[in-house]
PDB file of N, CA and C in Angstrom:
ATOM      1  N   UNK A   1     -17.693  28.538 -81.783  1.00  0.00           N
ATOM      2  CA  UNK A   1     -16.955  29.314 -82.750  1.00  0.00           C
ATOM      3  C   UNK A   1     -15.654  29.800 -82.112  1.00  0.00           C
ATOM      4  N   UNK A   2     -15.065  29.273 -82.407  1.00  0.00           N
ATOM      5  CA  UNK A   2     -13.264  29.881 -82.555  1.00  0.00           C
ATOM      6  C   UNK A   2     -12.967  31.381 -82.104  1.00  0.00           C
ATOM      7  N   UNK A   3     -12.638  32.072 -81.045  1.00  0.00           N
ATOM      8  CA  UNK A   3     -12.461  33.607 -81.394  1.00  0.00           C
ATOM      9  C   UNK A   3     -10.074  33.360 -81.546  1.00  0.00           C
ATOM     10  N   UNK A   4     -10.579  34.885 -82.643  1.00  0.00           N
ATOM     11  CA  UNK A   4      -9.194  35.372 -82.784  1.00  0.00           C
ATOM     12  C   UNK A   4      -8.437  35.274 -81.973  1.00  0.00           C
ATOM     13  N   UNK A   5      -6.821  35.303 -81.969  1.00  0.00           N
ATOM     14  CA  UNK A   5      -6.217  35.467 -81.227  1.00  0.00           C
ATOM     15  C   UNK A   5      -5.568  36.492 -81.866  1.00  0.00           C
ATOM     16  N   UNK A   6      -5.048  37.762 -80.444  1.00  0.00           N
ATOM     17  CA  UNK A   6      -3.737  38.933 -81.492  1.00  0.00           C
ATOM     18  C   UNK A   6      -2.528  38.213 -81.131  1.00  0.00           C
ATOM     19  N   UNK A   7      -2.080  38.355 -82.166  1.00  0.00           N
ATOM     20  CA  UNK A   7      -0.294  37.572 -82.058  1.00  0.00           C
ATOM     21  C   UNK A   7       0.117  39.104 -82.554  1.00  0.00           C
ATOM     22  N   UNK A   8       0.933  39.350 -81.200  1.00  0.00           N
ATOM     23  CA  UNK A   8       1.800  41.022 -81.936  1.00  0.00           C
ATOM     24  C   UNK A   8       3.282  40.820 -82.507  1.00  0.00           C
ATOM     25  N   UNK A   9       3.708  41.086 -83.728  1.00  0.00           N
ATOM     26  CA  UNK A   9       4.688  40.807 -84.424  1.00  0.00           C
ATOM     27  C   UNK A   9       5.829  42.319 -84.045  1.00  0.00           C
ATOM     28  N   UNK A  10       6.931  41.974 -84.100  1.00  0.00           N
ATOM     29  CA  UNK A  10       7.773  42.899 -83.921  1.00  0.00           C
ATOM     30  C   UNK A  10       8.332  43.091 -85.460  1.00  0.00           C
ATOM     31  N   UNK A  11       8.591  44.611 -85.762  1.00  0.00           N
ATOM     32  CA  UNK A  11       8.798  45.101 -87.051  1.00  0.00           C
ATOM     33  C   UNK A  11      10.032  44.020 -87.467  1.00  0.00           C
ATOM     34  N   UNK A  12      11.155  43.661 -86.569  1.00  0.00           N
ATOM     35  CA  UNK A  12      11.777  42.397 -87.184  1.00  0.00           C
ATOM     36  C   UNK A  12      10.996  41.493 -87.973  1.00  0.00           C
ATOM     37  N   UNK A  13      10.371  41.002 -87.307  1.00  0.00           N
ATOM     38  CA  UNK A  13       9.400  39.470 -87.553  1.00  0.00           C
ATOM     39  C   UNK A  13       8.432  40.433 -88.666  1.00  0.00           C
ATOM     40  N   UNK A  14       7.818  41.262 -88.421  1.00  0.00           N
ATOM     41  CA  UNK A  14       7.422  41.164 -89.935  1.00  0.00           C
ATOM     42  C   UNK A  14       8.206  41.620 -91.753  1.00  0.00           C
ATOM     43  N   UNK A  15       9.406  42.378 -91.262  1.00  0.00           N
ATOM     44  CA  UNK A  15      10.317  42.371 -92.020  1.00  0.00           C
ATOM     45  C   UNK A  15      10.363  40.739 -92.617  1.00  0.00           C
ATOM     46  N   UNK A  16      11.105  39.565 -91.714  1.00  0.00           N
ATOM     47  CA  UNK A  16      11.550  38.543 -92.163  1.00  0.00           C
ATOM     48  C   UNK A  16      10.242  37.840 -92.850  1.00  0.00           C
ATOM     49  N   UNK A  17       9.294  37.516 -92.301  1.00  0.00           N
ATOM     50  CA  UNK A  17       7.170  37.455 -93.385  1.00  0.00           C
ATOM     51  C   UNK A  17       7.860  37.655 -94.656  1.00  0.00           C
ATOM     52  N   UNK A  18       7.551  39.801 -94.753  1.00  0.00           N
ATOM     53  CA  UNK A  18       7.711  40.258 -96.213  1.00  0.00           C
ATOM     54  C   UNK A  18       8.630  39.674 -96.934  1.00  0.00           C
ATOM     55  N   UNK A  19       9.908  39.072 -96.527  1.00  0.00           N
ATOM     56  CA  UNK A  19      11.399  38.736 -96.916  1.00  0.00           C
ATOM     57  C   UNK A  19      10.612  37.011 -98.183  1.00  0.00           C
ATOM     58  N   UNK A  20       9.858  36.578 -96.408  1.00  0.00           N
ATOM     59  CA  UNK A  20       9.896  34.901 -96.838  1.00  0.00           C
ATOM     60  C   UNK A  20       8.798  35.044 -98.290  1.00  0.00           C
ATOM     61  N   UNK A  21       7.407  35.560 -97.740  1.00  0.00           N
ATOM     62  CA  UNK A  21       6.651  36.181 -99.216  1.00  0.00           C
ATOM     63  C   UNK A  21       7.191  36.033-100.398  1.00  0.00           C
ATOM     64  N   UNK A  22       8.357  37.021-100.810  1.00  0.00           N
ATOM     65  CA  UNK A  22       9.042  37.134-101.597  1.00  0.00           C
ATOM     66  C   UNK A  22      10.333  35.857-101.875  1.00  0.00           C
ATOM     67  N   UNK A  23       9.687  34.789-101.167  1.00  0.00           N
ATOM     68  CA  UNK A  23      10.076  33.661-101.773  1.00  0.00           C
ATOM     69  C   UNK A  23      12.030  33.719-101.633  1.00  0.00           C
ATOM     70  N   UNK A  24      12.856  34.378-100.506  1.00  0.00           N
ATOM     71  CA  UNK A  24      14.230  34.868-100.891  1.00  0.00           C
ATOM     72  C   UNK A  24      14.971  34.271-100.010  1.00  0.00           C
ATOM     73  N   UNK A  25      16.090  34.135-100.226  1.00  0.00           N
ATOM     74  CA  UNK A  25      17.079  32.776 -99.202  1.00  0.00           C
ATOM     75  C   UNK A  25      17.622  33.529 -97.925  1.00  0.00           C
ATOM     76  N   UNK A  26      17.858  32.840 -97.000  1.00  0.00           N
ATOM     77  CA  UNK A  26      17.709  33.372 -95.842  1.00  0.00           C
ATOM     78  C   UNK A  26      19.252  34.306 -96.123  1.00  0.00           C
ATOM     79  N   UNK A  27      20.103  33.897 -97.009  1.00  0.00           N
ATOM     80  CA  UNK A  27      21.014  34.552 -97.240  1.00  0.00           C
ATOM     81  C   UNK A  27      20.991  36.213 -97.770  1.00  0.00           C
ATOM     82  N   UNK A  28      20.354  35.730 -98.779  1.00  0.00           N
ATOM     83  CA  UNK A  28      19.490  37.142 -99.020  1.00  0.00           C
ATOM     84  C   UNK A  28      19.183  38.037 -98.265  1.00  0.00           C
ATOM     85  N   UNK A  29      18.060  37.344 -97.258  1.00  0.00           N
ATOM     86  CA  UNK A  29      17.338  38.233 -96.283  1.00  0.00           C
ATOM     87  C   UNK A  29      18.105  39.000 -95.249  1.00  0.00           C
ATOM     88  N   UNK A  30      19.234  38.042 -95.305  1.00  0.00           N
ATOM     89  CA  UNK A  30      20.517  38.116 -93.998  1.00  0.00           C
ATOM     90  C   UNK A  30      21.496  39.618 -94.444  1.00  0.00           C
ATOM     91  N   UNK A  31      21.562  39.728 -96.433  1.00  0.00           N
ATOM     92  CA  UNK A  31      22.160  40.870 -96.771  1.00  0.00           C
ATOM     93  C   UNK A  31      21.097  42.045 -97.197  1.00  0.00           C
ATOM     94  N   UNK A  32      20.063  41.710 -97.173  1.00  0.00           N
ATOM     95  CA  UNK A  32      18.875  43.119 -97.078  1.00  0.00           C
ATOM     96  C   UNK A  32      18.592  43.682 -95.590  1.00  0.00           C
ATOM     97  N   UNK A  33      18.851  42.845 -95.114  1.00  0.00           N
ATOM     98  CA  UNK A  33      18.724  43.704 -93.805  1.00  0.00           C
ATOM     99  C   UNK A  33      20.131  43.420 -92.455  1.00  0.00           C
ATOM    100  N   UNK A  34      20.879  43.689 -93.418  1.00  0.00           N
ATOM    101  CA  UNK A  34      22.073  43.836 -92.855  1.00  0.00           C
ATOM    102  C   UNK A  34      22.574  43.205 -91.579  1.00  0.00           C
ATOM    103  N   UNK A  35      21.904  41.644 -91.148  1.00  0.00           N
ATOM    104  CA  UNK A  35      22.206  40.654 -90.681  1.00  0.00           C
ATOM    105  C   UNK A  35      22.740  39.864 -90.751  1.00  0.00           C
ATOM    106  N   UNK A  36      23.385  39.080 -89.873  1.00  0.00           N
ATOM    107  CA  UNK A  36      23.961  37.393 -89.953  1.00  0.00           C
ATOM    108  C   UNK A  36      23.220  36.854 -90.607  1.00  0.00           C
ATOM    109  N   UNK A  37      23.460  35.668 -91.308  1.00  0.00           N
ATOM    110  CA  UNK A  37      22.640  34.629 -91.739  1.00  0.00           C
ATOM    111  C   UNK A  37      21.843  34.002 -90.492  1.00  0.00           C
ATOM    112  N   UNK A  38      23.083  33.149 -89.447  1.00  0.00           N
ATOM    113  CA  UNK A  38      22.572  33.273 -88.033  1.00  0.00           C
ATOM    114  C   UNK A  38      21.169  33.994 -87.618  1.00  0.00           C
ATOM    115  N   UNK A  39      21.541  35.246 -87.525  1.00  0.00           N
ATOM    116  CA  UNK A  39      20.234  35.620 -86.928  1.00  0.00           C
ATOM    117  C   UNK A  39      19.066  36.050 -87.448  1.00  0.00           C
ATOM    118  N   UNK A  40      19.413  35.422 -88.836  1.00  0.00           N
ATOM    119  CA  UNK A  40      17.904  35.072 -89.663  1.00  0.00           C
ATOM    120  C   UNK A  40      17.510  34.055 -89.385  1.00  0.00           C
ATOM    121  N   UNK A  41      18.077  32.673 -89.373  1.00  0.00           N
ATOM    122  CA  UNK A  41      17.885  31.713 -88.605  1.00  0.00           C
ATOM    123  C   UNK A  41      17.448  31.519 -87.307  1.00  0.00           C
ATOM    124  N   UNK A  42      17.954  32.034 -86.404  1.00  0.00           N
ATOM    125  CA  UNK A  42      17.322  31.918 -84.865  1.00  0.00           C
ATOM    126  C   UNK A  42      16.025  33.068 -84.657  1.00  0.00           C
ATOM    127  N   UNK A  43      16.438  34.063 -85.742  1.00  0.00           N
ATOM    128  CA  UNK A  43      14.448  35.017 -85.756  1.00  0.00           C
ATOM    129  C   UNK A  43      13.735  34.230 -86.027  1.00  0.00           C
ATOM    130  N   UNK A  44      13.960  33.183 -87.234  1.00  0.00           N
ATOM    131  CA  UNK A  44      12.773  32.502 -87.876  1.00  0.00           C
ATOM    132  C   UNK A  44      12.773  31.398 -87.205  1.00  0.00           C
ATOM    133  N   UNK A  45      13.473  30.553 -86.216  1.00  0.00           N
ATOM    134  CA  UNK A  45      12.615  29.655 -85.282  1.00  0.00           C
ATOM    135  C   UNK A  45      11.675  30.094 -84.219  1.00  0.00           C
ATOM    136  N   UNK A  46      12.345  31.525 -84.065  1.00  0.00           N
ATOM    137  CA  UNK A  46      11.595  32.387 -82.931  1.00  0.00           C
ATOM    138  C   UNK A  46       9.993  32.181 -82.794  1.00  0.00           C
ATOM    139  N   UNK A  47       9.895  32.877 -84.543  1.00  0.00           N
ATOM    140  CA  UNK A  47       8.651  32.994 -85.210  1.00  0.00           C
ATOM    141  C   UNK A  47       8.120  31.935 -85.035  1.00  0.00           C
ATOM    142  N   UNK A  48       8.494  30.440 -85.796  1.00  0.00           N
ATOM    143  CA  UNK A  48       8.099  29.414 -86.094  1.00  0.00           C
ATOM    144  C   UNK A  48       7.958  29.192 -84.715  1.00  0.00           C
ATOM    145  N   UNK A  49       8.223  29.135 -83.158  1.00  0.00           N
ATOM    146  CA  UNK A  49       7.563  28.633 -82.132  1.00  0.00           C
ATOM    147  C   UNK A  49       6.065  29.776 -81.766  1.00  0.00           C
ATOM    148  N   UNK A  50       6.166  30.616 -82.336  1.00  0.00           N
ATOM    149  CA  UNK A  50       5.654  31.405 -81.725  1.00  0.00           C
ATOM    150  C   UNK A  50       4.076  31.495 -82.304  1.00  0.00           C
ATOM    151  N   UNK A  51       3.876  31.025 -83.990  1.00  0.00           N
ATOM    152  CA  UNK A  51       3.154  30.702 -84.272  1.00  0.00           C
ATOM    153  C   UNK A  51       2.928  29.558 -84.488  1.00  0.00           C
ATOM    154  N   UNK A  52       3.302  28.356 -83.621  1.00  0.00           N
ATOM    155  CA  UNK A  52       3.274  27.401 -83.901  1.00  0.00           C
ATOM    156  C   UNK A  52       3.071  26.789 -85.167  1.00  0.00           C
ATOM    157  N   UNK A  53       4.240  26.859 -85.760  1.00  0.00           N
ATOM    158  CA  UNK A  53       4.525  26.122 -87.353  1.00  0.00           C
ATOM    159  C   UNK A  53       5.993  25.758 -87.587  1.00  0.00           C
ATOM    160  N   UNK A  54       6.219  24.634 -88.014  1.00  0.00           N
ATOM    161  CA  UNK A  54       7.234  23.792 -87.737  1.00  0.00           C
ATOM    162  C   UNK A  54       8.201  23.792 -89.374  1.00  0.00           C
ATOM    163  N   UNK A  55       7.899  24.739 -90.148  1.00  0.00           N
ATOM    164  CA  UNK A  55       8.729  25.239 -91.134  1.00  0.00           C
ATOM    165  C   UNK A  55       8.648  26.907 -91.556  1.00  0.00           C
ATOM    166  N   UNK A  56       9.607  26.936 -92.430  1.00  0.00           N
ATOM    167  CA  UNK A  56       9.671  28.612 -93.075  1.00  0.00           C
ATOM    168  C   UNK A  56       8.473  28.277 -93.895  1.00  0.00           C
ATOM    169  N   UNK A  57       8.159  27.140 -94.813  1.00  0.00           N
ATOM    170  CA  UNK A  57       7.043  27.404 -96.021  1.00  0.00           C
ATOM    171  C   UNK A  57       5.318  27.385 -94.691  1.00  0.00           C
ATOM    172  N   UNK A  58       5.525  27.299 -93.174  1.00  0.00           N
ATOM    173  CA  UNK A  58       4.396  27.236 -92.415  1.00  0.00           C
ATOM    174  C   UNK A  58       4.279  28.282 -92.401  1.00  0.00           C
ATOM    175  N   UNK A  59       5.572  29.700 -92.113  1.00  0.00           N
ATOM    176  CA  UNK A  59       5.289  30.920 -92.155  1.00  0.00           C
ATOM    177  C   UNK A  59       4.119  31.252 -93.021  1.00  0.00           C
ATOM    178  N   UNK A  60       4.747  31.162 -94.375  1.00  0.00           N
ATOM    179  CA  UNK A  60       4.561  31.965 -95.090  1.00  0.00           C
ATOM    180  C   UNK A  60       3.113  31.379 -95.686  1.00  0.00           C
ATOM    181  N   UNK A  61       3.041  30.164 -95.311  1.00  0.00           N
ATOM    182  CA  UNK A  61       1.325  29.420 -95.528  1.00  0.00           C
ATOM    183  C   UNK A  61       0.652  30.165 -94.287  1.00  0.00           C
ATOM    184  N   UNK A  62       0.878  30.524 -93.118  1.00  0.00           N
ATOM    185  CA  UNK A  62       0.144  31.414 -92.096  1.00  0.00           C
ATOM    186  C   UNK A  62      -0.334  32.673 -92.845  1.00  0.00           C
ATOM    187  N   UNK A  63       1.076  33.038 -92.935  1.00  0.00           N
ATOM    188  CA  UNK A  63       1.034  34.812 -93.219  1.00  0.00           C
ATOM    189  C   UNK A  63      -0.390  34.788 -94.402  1.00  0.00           C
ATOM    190  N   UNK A  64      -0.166  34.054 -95.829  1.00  0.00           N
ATOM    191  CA  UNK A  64      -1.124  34.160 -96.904  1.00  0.00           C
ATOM    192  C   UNK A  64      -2.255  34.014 -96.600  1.00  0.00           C
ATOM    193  N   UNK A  65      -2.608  33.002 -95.692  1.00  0.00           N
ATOM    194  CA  UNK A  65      -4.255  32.819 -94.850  1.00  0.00           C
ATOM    195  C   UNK A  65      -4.621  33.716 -93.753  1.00  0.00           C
ATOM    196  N   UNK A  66      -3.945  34.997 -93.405  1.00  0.00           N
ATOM    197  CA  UNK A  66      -4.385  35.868 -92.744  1.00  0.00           C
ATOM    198  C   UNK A  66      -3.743  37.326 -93.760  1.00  0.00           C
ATOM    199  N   UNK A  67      -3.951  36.933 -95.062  1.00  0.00           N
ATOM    200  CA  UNK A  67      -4.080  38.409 -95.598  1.00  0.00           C
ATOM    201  C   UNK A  67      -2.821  38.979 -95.743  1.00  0.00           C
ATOM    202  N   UNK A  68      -1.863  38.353 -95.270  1.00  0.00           N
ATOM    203  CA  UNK A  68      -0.464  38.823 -95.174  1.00  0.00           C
ATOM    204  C   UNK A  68       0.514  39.068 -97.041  1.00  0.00           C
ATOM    205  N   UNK A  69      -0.497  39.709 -97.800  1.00  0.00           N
ATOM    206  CA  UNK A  69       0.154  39.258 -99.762  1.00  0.00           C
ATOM    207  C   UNK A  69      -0.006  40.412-100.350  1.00  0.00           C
ATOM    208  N   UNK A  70       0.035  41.560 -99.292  1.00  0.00           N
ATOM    209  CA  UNK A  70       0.807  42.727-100.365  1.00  0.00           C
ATOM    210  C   UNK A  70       1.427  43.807 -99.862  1.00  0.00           C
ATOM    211  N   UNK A  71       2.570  44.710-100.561  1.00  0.00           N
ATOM    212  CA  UNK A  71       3.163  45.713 -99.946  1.00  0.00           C
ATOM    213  C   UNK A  71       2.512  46.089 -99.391  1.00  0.00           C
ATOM    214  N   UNK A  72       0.958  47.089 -99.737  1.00  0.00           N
ATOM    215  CA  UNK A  72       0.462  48.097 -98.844  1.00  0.00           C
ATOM    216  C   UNK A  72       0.294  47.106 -97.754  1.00  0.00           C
ATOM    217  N   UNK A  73      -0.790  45.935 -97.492  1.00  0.00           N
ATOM    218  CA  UNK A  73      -0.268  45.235 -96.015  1.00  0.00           C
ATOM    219  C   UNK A  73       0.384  45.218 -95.356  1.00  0.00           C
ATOM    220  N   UNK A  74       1.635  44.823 -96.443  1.00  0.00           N
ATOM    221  CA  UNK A  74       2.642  44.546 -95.349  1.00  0.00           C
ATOM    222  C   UNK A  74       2.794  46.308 -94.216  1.00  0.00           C
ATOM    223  N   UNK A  75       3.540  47.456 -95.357  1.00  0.00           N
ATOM    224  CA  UNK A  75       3.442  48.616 -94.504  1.00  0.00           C
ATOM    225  C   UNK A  75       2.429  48.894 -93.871  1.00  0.00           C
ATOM    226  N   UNK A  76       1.402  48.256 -93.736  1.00  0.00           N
ATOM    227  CA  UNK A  76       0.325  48.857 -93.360  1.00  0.00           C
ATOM    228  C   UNK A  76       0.556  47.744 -91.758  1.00  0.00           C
ATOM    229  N   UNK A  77       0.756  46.703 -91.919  1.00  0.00           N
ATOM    230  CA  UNK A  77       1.086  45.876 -90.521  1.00  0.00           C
ATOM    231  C   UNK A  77       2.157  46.331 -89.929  1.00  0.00           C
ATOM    232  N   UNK A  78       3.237  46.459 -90.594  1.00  0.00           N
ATOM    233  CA  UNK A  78       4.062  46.950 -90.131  1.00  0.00           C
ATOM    234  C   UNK A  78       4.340  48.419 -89.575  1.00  0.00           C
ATOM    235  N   UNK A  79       3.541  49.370 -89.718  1.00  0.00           N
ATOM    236  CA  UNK A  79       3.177  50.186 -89.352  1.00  0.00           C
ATOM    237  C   UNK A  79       2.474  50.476 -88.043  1.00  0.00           C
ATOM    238  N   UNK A  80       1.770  49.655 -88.128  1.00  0.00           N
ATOM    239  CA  UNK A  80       1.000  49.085 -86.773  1.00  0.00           C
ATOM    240  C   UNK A  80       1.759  48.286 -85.834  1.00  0.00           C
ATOM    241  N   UNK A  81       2.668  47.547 -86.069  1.00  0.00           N
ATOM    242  CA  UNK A  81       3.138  46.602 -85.276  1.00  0.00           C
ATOM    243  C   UNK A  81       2.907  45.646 -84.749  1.00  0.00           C
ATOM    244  N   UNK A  82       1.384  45.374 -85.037  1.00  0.00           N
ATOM    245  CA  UNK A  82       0.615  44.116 -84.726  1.00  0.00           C
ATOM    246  C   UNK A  82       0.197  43.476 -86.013  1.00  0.00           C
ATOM    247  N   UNK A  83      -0.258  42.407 -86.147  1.00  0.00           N
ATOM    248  CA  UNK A  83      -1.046  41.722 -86.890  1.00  0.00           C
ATOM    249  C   UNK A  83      -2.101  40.776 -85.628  1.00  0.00           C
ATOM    250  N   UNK A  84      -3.392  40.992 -86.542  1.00  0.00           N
ATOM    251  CA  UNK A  84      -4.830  40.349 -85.574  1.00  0.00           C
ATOM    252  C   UNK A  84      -4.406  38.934 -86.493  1.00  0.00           C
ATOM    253  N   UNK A  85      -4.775  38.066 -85.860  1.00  0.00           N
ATOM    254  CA  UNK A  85      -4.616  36.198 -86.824  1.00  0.00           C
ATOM    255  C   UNK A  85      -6.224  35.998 -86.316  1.00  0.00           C
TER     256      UNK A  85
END
């Protein structure tokens, strides 16, 4: 049997999750949180090596299979600063 791994997310990285969730262009995400487009881009390869997944729709197929699909979650991970996978 498989045990968990903790992957600890930084309130960035789960900001950009909640962003992708909400289905919103990196442009978007880049003017809600008062970023470059750029460095929405180089966060989200960050991510994508980090959970090993080789697109934005891998994110956000991760995030949904570990529970990652609603505000209170999200504040509630983000609050914490970790997410358990």
């Amino acid at each position: 049997m498989p045990t968990s791994v903790e992957i600890h997310f930084t309130p960035r990285e789960i900001q950009l999750i909640a962003h992708l969730i909400k289905d919103e262009s990196y442009k978007i995400i880049a003017q809600q949180l008062s970023i470059s487009f750029f460095t929405v881009k180089n966060e989200l390869a960050h991510l994508r090596t980090k959970i090993q997944k080789h697109s934005t729709h891998g994110i956000v197929a991760y995030a949904l299979q570990h529970g990652f699909t609603t505000d209170e979650m999200i504040e509630k991970v983000f609050y914490q600063g970790k997410w358990v996978a």
